[in-house]
Structures are given as structure tokens and as C-alpha cells.
PDB file of N, CA and C in Angstrom:
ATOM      1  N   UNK A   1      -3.784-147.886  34.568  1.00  0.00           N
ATOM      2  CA  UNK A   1      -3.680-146.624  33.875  1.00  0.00           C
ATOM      3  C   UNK A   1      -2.331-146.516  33.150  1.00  0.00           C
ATOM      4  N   UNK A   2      -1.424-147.269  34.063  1.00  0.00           N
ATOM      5  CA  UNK A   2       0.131-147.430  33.080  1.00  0.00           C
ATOM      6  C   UNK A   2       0.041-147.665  31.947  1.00  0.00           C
ATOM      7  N   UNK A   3      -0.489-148.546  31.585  1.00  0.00           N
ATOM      8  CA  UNK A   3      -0.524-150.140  30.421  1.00  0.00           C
ATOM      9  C   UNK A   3      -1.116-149.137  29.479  1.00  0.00           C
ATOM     10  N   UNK A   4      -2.703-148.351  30.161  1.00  0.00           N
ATOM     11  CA  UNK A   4      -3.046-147.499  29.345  1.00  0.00           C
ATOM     12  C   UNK A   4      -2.519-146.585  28.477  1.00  0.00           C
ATOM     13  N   UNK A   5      -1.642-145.877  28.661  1.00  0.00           N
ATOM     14  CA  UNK A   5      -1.017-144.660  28.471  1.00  0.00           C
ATOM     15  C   UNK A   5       0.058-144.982  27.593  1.00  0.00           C
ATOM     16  N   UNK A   6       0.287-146.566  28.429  1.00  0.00           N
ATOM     17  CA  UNK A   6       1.923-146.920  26.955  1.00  0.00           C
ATOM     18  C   UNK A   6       1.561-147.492  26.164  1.00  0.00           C
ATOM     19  N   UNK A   7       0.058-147.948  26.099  1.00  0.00           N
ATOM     20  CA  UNK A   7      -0.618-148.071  24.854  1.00  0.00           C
ATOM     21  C   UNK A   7      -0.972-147.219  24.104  1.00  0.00           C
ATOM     22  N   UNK A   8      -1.496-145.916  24.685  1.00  0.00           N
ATOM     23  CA  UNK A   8      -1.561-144.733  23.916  1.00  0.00           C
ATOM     24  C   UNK A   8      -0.447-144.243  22.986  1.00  0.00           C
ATOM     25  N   UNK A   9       0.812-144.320  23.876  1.00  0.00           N
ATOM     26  CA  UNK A   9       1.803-143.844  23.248  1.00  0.00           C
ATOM     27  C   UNK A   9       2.638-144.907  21.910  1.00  0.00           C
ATOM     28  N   UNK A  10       1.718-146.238  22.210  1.00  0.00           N
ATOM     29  CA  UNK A  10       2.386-146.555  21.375  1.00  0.00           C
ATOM     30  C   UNK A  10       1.583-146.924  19.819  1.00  0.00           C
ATOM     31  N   UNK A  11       0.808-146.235  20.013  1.00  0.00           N
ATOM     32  CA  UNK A  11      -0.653-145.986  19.106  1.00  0.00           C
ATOM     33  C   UNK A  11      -0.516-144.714  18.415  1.00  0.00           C
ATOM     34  N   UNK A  12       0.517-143.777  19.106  1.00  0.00           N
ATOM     35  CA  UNK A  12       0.672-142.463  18.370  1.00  0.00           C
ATOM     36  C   UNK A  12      -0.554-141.487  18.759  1.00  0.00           C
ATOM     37  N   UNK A  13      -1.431-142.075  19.916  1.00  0.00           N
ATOM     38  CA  UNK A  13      -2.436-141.236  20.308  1.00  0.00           C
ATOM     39  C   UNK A  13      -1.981-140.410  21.671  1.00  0.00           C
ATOM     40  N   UNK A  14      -0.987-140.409  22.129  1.00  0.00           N
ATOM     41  CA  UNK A  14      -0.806-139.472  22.972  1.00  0.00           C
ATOM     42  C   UNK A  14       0.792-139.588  23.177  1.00  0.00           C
ATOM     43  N   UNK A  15       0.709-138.277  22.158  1.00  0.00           N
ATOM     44  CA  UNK A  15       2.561-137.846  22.392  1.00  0.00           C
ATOM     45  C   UNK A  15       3.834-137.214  23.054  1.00  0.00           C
ATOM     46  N   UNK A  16       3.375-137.058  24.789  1.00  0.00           N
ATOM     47  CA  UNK A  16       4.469-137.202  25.509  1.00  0.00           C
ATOM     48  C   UNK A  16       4.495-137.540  26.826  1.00  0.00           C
ATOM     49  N   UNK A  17       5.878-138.553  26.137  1.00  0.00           N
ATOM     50  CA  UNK A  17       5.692-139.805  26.978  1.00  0.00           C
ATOM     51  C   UNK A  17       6.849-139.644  28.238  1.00  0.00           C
ATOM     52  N   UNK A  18       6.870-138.252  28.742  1.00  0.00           N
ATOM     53  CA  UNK A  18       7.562-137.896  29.959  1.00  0.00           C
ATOM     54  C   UNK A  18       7.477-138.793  30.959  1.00  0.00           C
ATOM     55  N   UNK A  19       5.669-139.089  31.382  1.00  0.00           N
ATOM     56  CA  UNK A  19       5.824-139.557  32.561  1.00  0.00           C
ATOM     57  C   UNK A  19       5.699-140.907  32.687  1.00  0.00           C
ATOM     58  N   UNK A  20       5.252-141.925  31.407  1.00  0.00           N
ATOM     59  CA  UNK A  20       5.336-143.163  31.186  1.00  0.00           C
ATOM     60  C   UNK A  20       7.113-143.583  31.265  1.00  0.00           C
ATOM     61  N   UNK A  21       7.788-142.459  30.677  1.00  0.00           N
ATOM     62  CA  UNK A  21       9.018-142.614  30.929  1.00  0.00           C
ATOM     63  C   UNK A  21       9.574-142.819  32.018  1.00  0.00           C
ATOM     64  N   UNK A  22       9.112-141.788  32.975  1.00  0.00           N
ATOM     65  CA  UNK A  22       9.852-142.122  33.885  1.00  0.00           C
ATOM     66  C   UNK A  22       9.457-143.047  35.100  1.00  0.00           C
ATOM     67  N   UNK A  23       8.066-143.561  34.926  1.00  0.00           N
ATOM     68  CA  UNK A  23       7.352-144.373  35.146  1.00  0.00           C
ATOM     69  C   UNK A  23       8.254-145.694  35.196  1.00  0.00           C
ATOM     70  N   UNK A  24       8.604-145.748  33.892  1.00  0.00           N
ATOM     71  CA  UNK A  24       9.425-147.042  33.362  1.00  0.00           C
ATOM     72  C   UNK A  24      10.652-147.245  34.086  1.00  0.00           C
ATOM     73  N   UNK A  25      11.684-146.085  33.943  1.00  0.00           N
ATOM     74  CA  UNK A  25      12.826-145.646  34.405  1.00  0.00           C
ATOM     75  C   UNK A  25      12.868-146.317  36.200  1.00  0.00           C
ATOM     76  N   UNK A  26      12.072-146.061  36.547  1.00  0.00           N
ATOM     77  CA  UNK A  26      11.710-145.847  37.939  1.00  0.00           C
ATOM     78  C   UNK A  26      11.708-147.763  38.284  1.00  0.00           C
ATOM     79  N   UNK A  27      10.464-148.064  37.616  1.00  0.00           N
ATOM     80  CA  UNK A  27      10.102-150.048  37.327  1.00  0.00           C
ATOM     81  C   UNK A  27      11.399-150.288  37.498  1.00  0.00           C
ATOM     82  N   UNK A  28      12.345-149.969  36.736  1.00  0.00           N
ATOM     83  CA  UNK A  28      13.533-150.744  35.912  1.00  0.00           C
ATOM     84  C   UNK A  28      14.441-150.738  37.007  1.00  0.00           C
ATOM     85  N   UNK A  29      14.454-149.738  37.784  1.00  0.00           N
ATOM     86  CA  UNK A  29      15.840-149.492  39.063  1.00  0.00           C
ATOM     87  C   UNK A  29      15.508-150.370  40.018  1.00  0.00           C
ATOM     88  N   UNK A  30      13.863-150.289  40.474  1.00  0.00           N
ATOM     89  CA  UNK A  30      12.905-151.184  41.376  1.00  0.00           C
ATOM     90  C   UNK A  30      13.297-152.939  41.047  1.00  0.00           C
ATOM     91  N   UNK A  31      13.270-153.223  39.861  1.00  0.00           N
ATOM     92  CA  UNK A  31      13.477-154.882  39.166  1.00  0.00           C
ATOM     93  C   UNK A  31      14.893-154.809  39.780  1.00  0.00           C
ATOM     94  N   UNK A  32      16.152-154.009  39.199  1.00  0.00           N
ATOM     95  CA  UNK A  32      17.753-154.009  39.117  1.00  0.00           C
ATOM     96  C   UNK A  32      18.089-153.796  40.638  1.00  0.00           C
ATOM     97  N   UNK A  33      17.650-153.078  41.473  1.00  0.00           N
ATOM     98  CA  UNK A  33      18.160-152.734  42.516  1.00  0.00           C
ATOM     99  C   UNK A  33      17.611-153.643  44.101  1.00  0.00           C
ATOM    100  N   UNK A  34      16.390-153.416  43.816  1.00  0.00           N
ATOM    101  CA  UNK A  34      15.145-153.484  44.630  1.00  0.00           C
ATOM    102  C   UNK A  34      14.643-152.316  45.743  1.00  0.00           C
ATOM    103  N   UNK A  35      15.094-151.280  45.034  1.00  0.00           N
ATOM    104  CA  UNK A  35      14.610-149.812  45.694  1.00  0.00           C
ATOM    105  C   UNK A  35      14.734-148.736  44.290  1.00  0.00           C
ATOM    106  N   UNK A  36      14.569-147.263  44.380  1.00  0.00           N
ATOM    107  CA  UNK A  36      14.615-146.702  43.896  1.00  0.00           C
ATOM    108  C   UNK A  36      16.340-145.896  44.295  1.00  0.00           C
ATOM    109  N   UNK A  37      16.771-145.491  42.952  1.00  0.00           N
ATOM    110  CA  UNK A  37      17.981-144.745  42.852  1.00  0.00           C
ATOM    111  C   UNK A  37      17.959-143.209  42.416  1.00  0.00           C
ATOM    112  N   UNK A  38      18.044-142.740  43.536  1.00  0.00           N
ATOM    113  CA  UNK A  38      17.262-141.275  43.046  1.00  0.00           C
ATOM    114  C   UNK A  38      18.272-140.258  42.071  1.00  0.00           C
ATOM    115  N   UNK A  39      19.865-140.560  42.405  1.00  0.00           N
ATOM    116  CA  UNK A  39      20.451-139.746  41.599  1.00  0.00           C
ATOM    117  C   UNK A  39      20.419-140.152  40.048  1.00  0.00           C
ATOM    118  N   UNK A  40      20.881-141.493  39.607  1.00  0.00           N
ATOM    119  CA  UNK A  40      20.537-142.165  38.330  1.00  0.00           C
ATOM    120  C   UNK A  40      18.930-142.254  37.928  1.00  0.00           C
ATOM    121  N   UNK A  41      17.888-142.027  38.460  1.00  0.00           N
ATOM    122  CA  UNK A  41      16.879-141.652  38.056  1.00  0.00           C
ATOM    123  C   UNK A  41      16.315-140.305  37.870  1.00  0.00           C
ATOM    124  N   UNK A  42      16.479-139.623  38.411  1.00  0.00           N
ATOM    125  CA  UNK A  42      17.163-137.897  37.987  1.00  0.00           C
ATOM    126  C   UNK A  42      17.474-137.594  37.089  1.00  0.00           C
ATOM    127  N   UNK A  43      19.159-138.080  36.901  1.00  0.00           N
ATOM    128  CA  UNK A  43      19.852-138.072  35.752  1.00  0.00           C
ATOM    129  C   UNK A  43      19.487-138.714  34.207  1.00  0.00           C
ATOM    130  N   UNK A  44      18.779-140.364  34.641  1.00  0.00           N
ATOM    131  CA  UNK A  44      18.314-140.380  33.168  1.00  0.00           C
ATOM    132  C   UNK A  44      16.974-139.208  32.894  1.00  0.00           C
ATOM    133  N   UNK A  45      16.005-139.377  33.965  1.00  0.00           N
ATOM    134  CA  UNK A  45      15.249-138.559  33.232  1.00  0.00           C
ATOM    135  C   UNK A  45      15.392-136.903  32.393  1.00  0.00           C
ATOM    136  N   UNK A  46      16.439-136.742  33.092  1.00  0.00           N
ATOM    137  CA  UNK A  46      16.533-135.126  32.711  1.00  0.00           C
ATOM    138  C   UNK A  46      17.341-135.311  31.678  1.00  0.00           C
ATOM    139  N   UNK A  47      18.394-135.959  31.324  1.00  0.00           N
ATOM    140  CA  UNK A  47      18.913-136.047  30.232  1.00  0.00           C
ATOM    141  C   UNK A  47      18.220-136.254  28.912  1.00  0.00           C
ATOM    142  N   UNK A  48      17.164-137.125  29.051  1.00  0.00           N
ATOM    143  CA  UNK A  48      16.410-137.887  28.216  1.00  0.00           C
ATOM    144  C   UNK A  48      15.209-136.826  27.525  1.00  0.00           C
ATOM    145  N   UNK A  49      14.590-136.291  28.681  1.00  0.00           N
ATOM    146  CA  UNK A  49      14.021-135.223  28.422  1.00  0.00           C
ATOM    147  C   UNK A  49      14.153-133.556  28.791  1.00  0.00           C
ATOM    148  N   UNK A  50      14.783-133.398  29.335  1.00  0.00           N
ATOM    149  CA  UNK A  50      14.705-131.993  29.861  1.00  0.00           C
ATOM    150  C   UNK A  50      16.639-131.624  30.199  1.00  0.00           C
ATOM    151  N   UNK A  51      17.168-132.037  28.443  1.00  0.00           N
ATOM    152  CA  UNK A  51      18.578-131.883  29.156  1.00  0.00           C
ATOM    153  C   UNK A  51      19.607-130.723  29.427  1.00  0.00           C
ATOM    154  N   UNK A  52      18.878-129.693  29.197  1.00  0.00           N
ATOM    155  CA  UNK A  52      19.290-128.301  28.990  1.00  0.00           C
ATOM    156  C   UNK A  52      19.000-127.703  30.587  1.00  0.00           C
ATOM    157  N   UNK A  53      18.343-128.655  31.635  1.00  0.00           N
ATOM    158  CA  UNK A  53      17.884-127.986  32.845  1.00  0.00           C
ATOM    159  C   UNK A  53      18.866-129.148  33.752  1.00  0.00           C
ATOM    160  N   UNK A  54      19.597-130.059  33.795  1.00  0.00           N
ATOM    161  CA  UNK A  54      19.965-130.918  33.938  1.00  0.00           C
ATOM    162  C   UNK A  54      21.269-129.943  34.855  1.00  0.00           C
ATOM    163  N   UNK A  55      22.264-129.227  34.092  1.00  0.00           N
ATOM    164  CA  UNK A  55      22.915-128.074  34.838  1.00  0.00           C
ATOM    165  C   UNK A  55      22.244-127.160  35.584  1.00  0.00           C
ATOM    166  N   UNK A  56      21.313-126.495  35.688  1.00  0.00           N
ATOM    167  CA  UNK A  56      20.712-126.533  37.190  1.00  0.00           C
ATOM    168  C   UNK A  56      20.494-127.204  37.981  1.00  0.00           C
ATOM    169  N   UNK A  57      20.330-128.497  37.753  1.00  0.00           N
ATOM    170  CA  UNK A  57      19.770-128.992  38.981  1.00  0.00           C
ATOM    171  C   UNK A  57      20.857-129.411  39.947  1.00  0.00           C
ATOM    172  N   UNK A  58      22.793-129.267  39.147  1.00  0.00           N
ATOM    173  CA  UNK A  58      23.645-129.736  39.774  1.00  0.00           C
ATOM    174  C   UNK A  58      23.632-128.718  41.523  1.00  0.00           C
ATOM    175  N   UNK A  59      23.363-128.180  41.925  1.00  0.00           N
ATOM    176  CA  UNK A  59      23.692-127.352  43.019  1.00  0.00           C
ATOM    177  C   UNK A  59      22.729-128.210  44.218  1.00  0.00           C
ATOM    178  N   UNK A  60      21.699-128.234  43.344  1.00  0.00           N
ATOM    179  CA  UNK A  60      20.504-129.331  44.775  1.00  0.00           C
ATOM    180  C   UNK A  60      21.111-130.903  44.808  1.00  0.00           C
ATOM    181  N   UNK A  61      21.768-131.363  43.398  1.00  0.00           N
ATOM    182  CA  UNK A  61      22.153-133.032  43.665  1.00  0.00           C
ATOM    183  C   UNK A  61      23.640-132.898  44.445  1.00  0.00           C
ATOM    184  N   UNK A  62      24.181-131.758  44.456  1.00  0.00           N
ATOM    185  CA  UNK A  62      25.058-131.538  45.295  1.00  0.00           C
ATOM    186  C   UNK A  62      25.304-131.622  46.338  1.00  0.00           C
ATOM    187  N   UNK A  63      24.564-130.572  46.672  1.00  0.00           N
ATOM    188  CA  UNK A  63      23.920-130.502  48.435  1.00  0.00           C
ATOM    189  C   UNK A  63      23.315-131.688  48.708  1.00  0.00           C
ATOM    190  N   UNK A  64      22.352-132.450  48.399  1.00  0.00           N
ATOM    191  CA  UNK A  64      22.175-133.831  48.634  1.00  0.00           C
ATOM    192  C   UNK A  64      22.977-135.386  49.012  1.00  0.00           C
ATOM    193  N   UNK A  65      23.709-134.747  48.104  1.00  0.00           N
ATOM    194  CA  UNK A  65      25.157-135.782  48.365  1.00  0.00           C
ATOM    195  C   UNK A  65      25.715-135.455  49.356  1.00  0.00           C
ATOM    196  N   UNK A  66      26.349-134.362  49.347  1.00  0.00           N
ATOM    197  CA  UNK A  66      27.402-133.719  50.795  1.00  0.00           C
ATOM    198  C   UNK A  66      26.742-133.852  52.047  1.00  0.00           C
ATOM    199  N   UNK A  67      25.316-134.490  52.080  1.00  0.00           N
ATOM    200  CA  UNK A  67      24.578-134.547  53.506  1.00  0.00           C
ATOM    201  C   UNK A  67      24.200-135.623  53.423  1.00  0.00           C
ATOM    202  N   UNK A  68      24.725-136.480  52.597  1.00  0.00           N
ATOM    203  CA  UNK A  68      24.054-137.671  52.138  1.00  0.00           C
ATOM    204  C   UNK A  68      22.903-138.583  52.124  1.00  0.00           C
ATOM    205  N   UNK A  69      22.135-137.218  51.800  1.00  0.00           N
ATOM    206  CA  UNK A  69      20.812-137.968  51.239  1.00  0.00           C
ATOM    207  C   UNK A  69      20.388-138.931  50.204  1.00  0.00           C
ATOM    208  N   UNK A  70      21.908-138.493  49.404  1.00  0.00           N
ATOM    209  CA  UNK A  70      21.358-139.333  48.252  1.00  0.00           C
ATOM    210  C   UNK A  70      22.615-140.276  47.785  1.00  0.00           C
ATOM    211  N   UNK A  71      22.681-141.266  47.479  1.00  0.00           N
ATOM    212  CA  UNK A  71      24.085-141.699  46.882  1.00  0.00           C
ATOM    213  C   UNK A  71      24.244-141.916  45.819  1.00  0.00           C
ATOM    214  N   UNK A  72      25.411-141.647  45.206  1.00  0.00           N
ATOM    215  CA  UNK A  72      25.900-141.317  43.927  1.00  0.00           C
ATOM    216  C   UNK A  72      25.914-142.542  43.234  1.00  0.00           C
ATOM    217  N   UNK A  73      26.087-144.268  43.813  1.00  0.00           N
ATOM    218  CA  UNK A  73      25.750-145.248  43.210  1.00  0.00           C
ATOM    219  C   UNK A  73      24.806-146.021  43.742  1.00  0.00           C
ATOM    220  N   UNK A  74      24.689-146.869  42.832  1.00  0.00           N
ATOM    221  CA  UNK A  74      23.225-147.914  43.549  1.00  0.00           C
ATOM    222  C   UNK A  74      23.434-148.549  44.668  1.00  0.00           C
ATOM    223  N   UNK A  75      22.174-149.376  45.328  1.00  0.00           N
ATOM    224  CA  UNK A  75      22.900-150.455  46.608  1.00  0.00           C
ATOM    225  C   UNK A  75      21.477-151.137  45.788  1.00  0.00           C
ATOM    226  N   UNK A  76      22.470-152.640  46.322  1.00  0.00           N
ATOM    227  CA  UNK A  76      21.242-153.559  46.005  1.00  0.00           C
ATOM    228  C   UNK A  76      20.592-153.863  47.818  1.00  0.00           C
ATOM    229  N   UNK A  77      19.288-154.206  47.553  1.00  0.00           N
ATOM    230  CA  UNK A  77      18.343-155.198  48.967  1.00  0.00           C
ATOM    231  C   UNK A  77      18.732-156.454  48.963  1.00  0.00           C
ATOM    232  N   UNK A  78      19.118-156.393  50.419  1.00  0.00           N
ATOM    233  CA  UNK A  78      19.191-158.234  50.787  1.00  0.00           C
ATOM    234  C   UNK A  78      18.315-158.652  50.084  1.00  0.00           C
ATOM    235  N   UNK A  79      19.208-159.791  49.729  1.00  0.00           N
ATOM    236  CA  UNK A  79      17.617-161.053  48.538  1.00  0.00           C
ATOM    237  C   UNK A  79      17.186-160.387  47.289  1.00  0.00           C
ATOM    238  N   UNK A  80      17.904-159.450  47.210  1.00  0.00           N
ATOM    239  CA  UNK A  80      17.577-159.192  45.515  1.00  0.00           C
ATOM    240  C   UNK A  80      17.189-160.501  44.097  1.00  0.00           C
ATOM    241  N   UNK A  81      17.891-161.512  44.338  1.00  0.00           N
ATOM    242  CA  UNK A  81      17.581-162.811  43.873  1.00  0.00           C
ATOM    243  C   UNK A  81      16.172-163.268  43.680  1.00  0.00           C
ATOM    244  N   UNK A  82      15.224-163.434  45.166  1.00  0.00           N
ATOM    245  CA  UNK A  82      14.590-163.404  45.596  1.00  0.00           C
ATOM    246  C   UNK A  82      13.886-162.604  44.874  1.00  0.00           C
ATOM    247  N   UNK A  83      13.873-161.175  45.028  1.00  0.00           N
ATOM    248  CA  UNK A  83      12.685-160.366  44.307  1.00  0.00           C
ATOM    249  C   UNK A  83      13.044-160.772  42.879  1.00  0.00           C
ATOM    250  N   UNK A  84      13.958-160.531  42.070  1.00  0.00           N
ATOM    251  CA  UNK A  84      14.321-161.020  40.508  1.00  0.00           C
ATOM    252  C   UNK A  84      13.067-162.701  40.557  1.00  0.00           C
ATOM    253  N   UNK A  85      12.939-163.100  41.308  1.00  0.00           N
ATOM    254  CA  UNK A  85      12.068-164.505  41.321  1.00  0.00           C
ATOM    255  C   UNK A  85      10.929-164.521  40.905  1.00  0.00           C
ATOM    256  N   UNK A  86      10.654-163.552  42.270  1.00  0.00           N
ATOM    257  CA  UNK A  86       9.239-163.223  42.428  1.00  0.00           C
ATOM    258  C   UNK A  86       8.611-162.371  41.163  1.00  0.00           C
ATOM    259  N   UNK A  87       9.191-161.053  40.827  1.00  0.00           N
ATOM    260  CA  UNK A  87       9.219-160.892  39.711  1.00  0.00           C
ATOM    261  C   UNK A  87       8.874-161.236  38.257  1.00  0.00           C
ATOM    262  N   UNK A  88       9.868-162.461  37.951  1.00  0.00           N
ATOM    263  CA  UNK A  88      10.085-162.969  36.957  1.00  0.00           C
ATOM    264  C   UNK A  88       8.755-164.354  37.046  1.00  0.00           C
ATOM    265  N   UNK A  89       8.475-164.374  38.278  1.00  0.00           N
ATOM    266  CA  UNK A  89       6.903-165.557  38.181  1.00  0.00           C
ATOM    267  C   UNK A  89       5.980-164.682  37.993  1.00  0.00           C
ATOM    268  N   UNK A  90       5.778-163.128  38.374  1.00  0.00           N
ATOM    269  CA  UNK A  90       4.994-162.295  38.174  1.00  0.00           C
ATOM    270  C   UNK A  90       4.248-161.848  36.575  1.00  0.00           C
ATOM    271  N   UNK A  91       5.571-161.819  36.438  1.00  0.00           N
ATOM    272  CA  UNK A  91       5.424-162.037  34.724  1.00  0.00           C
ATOM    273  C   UNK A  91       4.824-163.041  33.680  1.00  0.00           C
ATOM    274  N   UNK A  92       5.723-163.779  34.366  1.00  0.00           N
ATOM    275  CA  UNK A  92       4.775-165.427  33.184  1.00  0.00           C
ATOM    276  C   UNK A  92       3.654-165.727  34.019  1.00  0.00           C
ATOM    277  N   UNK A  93       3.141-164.811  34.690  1.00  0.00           N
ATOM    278  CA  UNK A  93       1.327-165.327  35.092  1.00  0.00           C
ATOM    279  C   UNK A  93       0.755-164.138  34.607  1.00  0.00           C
ATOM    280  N   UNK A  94       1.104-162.915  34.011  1.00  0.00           N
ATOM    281  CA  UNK A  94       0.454-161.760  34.048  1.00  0.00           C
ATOM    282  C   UNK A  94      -0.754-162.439  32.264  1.00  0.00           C
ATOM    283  N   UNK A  95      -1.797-161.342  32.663  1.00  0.00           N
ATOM    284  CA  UNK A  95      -2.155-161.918  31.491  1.00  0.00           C
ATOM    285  C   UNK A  95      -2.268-160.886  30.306  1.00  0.00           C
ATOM    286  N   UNK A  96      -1.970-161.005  29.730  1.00  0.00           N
ATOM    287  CA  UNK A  96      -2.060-159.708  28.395  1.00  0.00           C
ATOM    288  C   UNK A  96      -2.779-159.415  27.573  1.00  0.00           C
TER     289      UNK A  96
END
């Protein structure tokens, strides 16, 4: 349904691409990190799209931090290498 949708969007048949975005956003931290980064994924998305609400949301990424739910920079997974591998064979077998 992904593939779908960013085909749509890139067909000009369906014009907003919020959640393919952050869809992507999300892939990209998963490949770079090997988890999700919730404050830098937050932050791009709201900037990107919704950047006028971005100052509200500072009071909840606040409180999140100070209890540290969330951390302010990335961590990579043991064997990140490893997944970048797996990954990257994932790819040159996918078929298009």
C-alpha cells in the first residue's frame, strides 16, 4: 500500500503526501539508526508539514525529555553494520 500511494503521489493523483512522508522519515531513521528516533522524527515531520504547531508541541517534548522518555539524540543498535547489510541485499533482490 506504501509503494502504492508514493506512486500516487508521484503521478500527481493524490496530493498529500503527509503520511507517505512520514512513512519515509520513519524508513530512513530505521536504515540510519536501527530503531526509531522519536524526537528527530517529530521534529522533521512537523517542521516539514505542520510548522506553525511545532511550538506547541514544545511543553509535551519537554516533559518527555526531563523523564526521559525520549532522547534528544540518536543511539545506534549493536550491529548496525549488520542491518545496513541485510538491508542493502534487501534491496538488490527487491523486484520493481
Amino acid at each position: 500500500m506504501y509503494t502504492l500511494k508514493s506512486m500516487a503521489i508521484q503521478d500527481k493523483a493524490y496530493k498529500d503526501s503527509t503520511a507517505p512522508d512520514f512513512s519515509q522519515t520513519f524508513v530512513d531513521m530505521v536504515e540510519n539508526y536501527g530503531r526509531s528516533y522519536e524526537f528527530g522524527l517529530a521534529t522533521r515531520h512537523y517542521l516539514k508539514h505542520f510548522p506553525l504547531r511545532l511550538p506547541s508541541m514544545a511543553p509535551m517534548g519537554l516533559g518527555m525529555l526531563s523523564k526521559k522518555r525520549m532522547d534528544i539524540t540518536p543511539k545506534h543498535i549493536e550491529g548496525i553494520d549488520q542491518l545496513k547489510a541485510i538491508l542493502s541485499r534487501a534491496k538488490e533482490l527487491e523486484v520493481v
